[in-house]
Protein backbone atom coordinates (compact mmCIF):
# COMPACT_ATOMS: atom_id res chain seq x y z
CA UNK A 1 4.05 9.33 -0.26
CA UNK A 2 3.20 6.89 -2.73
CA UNK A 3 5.47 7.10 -6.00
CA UNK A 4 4.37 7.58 -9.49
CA UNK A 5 4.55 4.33 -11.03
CA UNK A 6 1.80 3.92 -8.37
CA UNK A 7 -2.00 2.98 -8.73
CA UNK A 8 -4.60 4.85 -7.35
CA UNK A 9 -7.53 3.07 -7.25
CA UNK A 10 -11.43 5.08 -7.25
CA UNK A 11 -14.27 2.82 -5.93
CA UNK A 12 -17.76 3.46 -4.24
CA UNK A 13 -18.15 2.69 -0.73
CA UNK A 14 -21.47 1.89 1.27
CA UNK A 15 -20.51 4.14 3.69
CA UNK A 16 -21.74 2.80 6.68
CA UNK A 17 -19.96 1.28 9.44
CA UNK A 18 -19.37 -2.53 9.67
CA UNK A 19 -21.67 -3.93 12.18
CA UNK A 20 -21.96 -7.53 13.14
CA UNK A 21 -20.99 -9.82 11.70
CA UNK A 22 -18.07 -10.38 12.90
CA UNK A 23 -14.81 -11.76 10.76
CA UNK A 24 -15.06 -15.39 9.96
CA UNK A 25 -11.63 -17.35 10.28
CA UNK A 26 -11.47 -19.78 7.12
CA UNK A 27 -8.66 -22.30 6.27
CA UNK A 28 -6.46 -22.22 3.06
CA UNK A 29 -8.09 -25.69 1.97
CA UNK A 30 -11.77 -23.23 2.44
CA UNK A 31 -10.33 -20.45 0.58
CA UNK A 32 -8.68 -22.46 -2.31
CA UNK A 33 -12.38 -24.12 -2.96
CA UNK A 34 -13.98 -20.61 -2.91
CA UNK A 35 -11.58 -19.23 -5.53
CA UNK A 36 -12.17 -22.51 -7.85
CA UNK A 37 -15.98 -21.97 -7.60
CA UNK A 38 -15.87 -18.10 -7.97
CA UNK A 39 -13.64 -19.11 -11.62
CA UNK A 40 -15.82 -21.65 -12.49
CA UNK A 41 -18.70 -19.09 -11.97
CA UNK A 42 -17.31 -16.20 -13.52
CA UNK A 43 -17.26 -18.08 -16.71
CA UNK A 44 -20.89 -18.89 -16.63
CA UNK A 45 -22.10 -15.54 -15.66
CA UNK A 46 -19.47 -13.95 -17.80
CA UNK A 47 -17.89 -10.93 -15.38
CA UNK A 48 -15.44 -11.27 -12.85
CA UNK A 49 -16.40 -12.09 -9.16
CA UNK A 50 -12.74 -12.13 -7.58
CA UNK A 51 -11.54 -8.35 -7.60
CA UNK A 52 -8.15 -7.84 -6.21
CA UNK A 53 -6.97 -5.08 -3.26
CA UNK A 54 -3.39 -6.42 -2.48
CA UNK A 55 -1.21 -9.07 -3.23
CA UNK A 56 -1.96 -12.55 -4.18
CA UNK A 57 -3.29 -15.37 -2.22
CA UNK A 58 0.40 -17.36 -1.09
CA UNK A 59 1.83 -13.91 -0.30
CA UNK A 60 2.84 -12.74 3.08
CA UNK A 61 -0.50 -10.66 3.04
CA UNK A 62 -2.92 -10.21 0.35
CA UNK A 63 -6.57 -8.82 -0.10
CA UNK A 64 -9.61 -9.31 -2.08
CA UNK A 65 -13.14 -9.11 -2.34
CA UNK A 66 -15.66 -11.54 -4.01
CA UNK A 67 -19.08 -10.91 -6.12
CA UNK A 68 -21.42 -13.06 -3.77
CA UNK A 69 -24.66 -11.76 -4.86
CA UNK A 70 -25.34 -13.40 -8.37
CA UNK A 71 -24.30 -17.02 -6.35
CA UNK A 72 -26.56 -18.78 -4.42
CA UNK A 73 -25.95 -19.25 -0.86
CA UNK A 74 -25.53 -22.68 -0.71
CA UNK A 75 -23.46 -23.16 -3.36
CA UNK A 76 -20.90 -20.46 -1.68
CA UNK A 77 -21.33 -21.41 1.80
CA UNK A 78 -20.53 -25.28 0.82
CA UNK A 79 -16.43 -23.85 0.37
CA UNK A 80 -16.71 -23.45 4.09
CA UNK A 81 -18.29 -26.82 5.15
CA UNK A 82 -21.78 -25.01 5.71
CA UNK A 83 -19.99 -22.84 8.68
CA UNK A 84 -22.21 -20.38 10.63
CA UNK A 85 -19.97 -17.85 10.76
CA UNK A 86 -19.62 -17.36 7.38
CA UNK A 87 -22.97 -18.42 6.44
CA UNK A 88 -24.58 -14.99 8.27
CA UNK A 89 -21.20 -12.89 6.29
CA UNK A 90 -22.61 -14.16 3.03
CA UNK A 91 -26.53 -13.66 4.13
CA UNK A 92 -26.02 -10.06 5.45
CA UNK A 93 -23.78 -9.30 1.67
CA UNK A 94 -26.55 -10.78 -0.26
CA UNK A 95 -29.01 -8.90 2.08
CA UNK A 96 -27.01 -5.19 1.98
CA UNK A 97 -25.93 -5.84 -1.97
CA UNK A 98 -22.38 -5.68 -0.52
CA UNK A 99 -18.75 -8.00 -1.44
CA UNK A 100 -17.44 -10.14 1.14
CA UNK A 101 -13.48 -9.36 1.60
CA UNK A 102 -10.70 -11.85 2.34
CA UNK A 103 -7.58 -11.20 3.68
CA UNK A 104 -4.56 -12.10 6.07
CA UNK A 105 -2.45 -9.31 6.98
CA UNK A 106 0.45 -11.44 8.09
CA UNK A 107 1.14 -15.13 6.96
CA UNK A 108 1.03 -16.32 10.85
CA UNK A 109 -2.21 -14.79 10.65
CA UNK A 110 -5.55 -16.61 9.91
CA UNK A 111 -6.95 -15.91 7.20
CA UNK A 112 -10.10 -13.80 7.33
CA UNK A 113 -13.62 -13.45 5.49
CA UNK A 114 -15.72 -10.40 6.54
CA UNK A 115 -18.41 -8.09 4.99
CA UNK A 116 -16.78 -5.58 2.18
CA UNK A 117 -17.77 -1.51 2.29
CA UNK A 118 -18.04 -2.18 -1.58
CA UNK A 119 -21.59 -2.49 -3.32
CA UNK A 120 -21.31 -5.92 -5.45
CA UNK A 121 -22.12 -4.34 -8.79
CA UNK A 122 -19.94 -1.29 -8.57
CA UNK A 123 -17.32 -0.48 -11.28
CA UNK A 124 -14.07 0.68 -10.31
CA UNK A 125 -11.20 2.79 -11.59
CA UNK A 126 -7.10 2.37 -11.67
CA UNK A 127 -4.96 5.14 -12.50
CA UNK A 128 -1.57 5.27 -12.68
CA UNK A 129 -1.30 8.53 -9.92
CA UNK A 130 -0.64 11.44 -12.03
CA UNK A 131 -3.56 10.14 -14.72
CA UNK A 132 -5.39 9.98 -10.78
CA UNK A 133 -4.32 13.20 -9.68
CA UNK A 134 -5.20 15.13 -13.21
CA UNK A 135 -8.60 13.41 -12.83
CA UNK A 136 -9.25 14.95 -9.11
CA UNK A 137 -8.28 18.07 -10.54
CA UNK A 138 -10.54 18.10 -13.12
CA UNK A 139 -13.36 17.16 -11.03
CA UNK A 140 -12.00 20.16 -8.21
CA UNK A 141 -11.16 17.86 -6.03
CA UNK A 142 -7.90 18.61 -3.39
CA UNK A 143 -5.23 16.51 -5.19
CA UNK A 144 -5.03 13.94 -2.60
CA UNK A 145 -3.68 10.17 -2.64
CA UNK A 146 -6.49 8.84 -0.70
CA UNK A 147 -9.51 10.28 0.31
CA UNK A 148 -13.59 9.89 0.40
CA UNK A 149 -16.64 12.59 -0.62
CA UNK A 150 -20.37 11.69 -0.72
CA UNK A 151 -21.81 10.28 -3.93
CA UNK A 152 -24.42 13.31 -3.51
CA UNK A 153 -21.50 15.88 -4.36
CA UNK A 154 -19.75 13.76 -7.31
CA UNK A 155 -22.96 14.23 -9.13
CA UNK A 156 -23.39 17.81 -8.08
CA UNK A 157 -19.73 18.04 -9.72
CA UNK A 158 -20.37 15.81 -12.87
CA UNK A 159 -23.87 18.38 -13.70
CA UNK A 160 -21.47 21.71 -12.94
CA UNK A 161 -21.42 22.67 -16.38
CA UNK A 162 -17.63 24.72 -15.74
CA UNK A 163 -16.50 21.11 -14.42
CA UNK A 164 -18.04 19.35 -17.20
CA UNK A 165 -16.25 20.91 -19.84
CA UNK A 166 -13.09 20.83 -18.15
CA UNK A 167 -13.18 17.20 -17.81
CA UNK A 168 -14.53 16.69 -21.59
CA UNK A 169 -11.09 19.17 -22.41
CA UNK A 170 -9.15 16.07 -21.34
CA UNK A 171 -9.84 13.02 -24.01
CA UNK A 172 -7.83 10.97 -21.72
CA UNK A 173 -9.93 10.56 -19.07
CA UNK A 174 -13.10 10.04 -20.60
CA UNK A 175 -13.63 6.46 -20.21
CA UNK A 176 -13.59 7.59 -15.96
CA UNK A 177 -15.94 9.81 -16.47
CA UNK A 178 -17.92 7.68 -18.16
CA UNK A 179 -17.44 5.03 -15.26
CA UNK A 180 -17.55 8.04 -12.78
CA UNK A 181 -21.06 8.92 -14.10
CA UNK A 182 -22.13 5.01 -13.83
CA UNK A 183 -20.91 5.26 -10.27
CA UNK A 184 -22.98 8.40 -9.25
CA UNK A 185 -25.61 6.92 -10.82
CA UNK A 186 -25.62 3.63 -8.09
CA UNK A 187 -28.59 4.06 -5.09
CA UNK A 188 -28.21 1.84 -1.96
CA UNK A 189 -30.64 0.50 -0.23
CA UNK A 190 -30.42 3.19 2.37
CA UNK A 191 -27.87 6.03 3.72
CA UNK A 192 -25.64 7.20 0.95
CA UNK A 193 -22.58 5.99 -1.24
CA UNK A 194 -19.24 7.43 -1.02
CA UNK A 195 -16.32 7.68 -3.90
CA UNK A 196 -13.57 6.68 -2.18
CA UNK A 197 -10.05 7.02 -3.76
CA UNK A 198 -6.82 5.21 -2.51
């Protein structure tokens, strides 16, 4: 069980399975010119395109996923020497609307690049876990540290009128439901979104 000085963070999910492609291997050298570009174009575009999971890029293990979809494709796939590999990762994101995710989940481990479950434009919500938990309450959702329900019944719970005005009770969270409403609000191209808490 996770303790209380814990995040829990509440993001949208495609959904679907991962199909091919498959993972891309890239080198620390490919990664640390991907992370200088995605700074240098965050400032230009003026959002954030780097969005941390876990840890920091040095650490044992560490997780992120990266806004590809604003970028063009040749500027990104030029961090990783034009490879193929990657090249059809960052086509099939830009194509699906999707993040690309990097990780290593052990530093003897290569490091990894492979198509993100997150849509690129989606906001996302951190909670310290009892600000979490209240807000899973509120919404009538089982109090849970990690769990998934289809976009289709967030809004059904965001219109309930009874939920409503138990959530608008609570001036604390209103900024999520806000960002929970901007969420719901997200179609993909096909199949259905999922709000996915962990």
């Amino acid at each position: 069980m996770k303790d209380v000085s814990m995040t829990i963070t509440f993001r949208v999910e495609d959904g679907r399975s991962i199909l091919p492609p498959s993972a891309a291997v890239i080198t620390p050298d490919q990664l640390a010119a991907f992370r200088d570009m995605l700074a240098e174009q965050a400032l230009r575009l003026g959002f954030a395109l780097l969005l941390p999971v876990y840890g920091v890029t040095g650490d044992p293990w560490f997780e992120f996923d990266a806004r590809v979809c604003h970028l063009s494709l040749a500027t990104v796939a030029r961090c990783f020497d034009h490879d193929p590999s990657v090249i059809a990762i960052l086509d099939e994101a830009q194509f699906l609307g999707r993040r690309v995710r990097i990780a290593q989940t052990d530093r003897a481990r290569d490091i990894e690049m492979r198509l993100s479950l997150n849509p690129d434009a989606a906001p996302e919500i951190a909670l310290a876990n009892p600000a979490a938990l209240t807000l899973l309450e509120g919404l009538g959702i089982d109090r849970t540290i990690a769990g998934m329900v289809p976009m289709t019944e967030l809004r059904q719970r965001l219109m309930d009128p009874r939920i409503r005005r138990r959530l608008d009770a609570d001036p604390g969270i209103a900024d999520c439901v806000e960002t929970l409403s901007k969420m719901a609000a997200l179609k993909p191209v096909d199949g259905e979104y999922l709000l996915a808490w962990i």
